[in-house]
Protein backbone atom coordinates (compact mmCIF):
# COMPACT_ATOMS: atom_id res chain seq x y z
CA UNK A 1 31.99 10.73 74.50
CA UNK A 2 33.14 12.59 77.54
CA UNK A 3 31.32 11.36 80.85
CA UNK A 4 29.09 15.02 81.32
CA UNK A 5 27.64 14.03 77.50
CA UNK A 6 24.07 12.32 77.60
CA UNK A 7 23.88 9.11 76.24
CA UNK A 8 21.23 8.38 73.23
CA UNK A 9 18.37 6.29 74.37
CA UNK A 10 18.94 2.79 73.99
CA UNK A 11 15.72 0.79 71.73
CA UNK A 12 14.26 -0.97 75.38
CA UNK A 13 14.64 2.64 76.42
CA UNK A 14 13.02 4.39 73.93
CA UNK A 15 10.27 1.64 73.52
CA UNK A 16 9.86 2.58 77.02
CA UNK A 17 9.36 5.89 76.82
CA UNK A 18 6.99 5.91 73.52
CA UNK A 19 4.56 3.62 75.77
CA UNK A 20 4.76 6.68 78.59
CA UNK A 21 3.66 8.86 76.00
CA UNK A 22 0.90 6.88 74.64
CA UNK A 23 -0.64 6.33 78.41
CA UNK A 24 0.14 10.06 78.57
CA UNK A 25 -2.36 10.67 75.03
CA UNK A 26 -4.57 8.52 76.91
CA UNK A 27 -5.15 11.11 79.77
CA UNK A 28 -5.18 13.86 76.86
CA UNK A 29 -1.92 14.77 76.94
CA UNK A 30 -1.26 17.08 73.64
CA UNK A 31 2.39 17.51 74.49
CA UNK A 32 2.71 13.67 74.59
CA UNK A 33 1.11 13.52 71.05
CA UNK A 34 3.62 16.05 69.95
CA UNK A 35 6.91 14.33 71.33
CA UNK A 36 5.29 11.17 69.66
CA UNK A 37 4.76 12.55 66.60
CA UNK A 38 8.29 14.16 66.52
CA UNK A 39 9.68 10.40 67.21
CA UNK A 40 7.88 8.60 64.40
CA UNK A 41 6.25 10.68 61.80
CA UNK A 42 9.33 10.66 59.89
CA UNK A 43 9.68 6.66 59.40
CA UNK A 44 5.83 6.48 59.09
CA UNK A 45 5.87 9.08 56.28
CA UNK A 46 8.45 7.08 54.70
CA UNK A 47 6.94 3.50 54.52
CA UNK A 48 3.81 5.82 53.20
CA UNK A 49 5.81 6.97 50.65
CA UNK A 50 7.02 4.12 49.82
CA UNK A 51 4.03 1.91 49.45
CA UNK A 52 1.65 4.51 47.86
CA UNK A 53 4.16 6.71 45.94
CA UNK A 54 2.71 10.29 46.54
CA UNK A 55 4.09 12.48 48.59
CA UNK A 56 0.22 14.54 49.05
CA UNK A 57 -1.55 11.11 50.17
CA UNK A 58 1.41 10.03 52.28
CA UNK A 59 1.38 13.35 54.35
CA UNK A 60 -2.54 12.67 54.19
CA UNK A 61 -1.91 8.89 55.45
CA UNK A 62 0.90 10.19 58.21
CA UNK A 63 -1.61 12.47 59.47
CA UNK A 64 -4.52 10.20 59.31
CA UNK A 65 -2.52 7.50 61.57
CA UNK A 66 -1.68 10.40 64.10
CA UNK A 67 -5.33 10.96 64.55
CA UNK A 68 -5.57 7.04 65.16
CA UNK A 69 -2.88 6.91 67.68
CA UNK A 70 -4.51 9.76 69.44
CA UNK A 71 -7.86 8.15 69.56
CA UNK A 72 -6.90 4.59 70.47
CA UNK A 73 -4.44 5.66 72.79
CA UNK A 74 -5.96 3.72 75.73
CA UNK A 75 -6.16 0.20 73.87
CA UNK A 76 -2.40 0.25 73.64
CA UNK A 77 -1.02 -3.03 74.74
CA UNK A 78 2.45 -2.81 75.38
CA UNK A 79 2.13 -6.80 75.64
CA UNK A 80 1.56 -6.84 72.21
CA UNK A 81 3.91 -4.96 70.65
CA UNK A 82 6.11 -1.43 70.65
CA UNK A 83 4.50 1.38 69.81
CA UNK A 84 6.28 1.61 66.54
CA UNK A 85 5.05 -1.48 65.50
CA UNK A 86 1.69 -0.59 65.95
CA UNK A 87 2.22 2.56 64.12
CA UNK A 88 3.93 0.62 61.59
CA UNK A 89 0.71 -1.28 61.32
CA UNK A 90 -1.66 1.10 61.38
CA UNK A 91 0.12 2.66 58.92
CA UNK A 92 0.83 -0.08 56.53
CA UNK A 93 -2.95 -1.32 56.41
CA UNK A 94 -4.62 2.00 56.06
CA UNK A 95 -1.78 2.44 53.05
CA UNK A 96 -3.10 -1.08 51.50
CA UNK A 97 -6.59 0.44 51.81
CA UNK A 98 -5.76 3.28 50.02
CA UNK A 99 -4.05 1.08 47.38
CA UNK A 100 -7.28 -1.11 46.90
CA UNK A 101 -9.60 1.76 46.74
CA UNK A 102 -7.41 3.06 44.12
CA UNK A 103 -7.72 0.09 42.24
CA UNK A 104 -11.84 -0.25 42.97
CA UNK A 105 -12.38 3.45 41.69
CA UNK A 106 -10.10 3.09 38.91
CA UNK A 107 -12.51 -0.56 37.89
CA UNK A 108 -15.84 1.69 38.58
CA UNK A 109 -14.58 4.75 36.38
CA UNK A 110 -13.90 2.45 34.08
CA UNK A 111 -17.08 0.69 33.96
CA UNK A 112 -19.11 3.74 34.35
CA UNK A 113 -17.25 6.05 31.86
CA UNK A 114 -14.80 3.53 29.54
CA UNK A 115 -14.34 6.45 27.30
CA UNK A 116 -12.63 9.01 30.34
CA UNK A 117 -9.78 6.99 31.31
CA UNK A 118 -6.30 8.23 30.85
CA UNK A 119 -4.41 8.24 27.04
CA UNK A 120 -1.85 5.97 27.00
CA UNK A 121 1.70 8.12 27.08
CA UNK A 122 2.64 9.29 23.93
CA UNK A 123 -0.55 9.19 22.77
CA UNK A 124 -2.20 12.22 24.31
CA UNK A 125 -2.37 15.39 22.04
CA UNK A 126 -3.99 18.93 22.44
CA UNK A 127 -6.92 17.63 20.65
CA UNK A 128 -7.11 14.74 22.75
CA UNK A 129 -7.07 16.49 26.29
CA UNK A 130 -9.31 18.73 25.25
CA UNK A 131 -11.49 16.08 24.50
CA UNK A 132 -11.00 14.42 27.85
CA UNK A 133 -11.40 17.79 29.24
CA UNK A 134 -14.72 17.78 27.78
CA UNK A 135 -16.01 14.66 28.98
CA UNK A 136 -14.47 15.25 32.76
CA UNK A 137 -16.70 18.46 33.01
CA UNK A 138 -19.98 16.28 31.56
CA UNK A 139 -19.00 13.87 34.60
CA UNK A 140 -18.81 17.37 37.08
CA UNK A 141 -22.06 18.24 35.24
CA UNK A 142 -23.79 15.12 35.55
CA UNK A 143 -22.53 14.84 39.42
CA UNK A 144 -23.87 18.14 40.40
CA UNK A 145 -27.43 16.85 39.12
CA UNK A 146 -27.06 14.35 41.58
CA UNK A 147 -29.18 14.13 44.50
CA UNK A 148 -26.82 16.19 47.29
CA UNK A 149 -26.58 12.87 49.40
CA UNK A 150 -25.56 11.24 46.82
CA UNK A 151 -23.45 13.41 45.32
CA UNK A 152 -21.58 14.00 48.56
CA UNK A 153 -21.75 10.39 49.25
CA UNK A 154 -19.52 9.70 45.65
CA UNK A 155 -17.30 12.61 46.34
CA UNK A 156 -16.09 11.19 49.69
CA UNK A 157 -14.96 7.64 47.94
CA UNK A 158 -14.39 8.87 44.71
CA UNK A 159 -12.30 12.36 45.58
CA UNK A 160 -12.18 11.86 49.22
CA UNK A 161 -10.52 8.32 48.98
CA UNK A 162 -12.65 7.14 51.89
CA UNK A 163 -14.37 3.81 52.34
CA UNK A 164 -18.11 3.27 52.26
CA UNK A 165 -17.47 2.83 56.30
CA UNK A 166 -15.38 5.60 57.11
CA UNK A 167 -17.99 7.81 54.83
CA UNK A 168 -21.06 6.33 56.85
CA UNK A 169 -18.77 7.12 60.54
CA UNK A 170 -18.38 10.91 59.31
CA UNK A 171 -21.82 11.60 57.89
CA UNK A 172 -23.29 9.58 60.94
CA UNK A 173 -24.82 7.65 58.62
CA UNK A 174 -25.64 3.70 58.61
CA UNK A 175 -23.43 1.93 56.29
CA UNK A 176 -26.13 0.11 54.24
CA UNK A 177 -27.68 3.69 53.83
CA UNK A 178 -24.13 5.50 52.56
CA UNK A 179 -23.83 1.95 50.41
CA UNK A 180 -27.22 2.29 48.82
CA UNK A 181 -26.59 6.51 48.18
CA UNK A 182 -23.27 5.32 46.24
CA UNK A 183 -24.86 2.73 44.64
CA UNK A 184 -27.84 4.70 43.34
CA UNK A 185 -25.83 7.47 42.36
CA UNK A 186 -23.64 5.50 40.04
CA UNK A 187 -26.66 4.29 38.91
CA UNK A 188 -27.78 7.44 37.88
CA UNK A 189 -24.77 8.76 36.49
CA UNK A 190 -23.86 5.90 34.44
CA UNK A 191 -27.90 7.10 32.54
CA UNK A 192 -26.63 10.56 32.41
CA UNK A 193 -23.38 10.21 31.26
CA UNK A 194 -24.03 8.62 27.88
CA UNK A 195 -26.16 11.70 26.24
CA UNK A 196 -23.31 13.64 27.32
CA UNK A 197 -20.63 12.16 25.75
């Protein structure tokens, strides 16, 4: 490298200048957010990948931890960590989340509806997804009889892939009241659903 070439930032240099930009975010600075996001959404999007296997979500997940970063900006502790670990983090938890609310709608769906989950592979024929075709409108049919708080309510966790608390923080709602819409909404569907199918 000839001596007029710029030298790459160093890591203390760049962990440096990543803590500039998140006091910067702090004040509101949407340029700072934009260099940051230029410097890390590619590793964040790939541990997201990684850990929840879908491109969609992990763009979702990549985006969702932006948002973060830009709203906590000013509880950045540089004595704690780099900014890339706490990206790294954030992003790793809220992908764990998304992982265990897989798992607790995949457990309710199956509880509520045995009878609409999945065909094993090789197993599924025309008949056969018509069938489940069938039954996944009688579950659109039953929702949309649903009260429309509760109905929204289920859509958010079930379709949304939000938690009860990040449902009751955008409706505005208190959490035992979003937890009680879900819960009586289930309860309801799970009496509608058998007539249906």
């Amino acid at each position: 490298m000839s001596q007029g070439d710029p030298t790459p930032p160093n890591g203390d240099d760049r962990q440096q200048e990543q803590a500039r930009l998140v006091a910067a975010m702090a004040k509101g600075d949407k340029q700072a957010m934009a260099a940051l996001y230029d410097q890390l959404s590619g590793p964040l999007y790939s541990l997201a990948i990684r850990m929840l296997g879908d491109a969609t979500e992990a763009q979702d997940l990549t985006q969702d931890i932006f948002i973060q970063l830009w709203r906590t900006a000013a509880s950045y502790d540089a004595g704690r960590g780099s900014v890339f670990s706490w990206a790294v983090t954030l992003t790793r938890n809220r992908a764990i989340d998304r992982i265990r609310m897989r798992q607790r709608r995949s457990e309710i769906l199956s509880t509520a509806a045995p009878d609409l989950q999945p065909a094993p592979a090789g197993e599924a024929d025309s008949a056969g997804s018509l069938w489940l075709r069938e039954k996944s409108a009688a579950v659109r049919a039953a929702l949309a009889e649903l009260a429309p708080d509760q109905q929204e309510a289920i859509e958010l966790a079930f379709f949304g892939g939000l938690t009860q608390q990040e449902i009751a923080q955008r409706l505005k709602e208190p959490l035992g009241t979003i937890k009680a819409r879900i819960r009586r909404g289930l309860l309801k569907l799970k009496d509608r659903l058998p007539a249906r199918l």
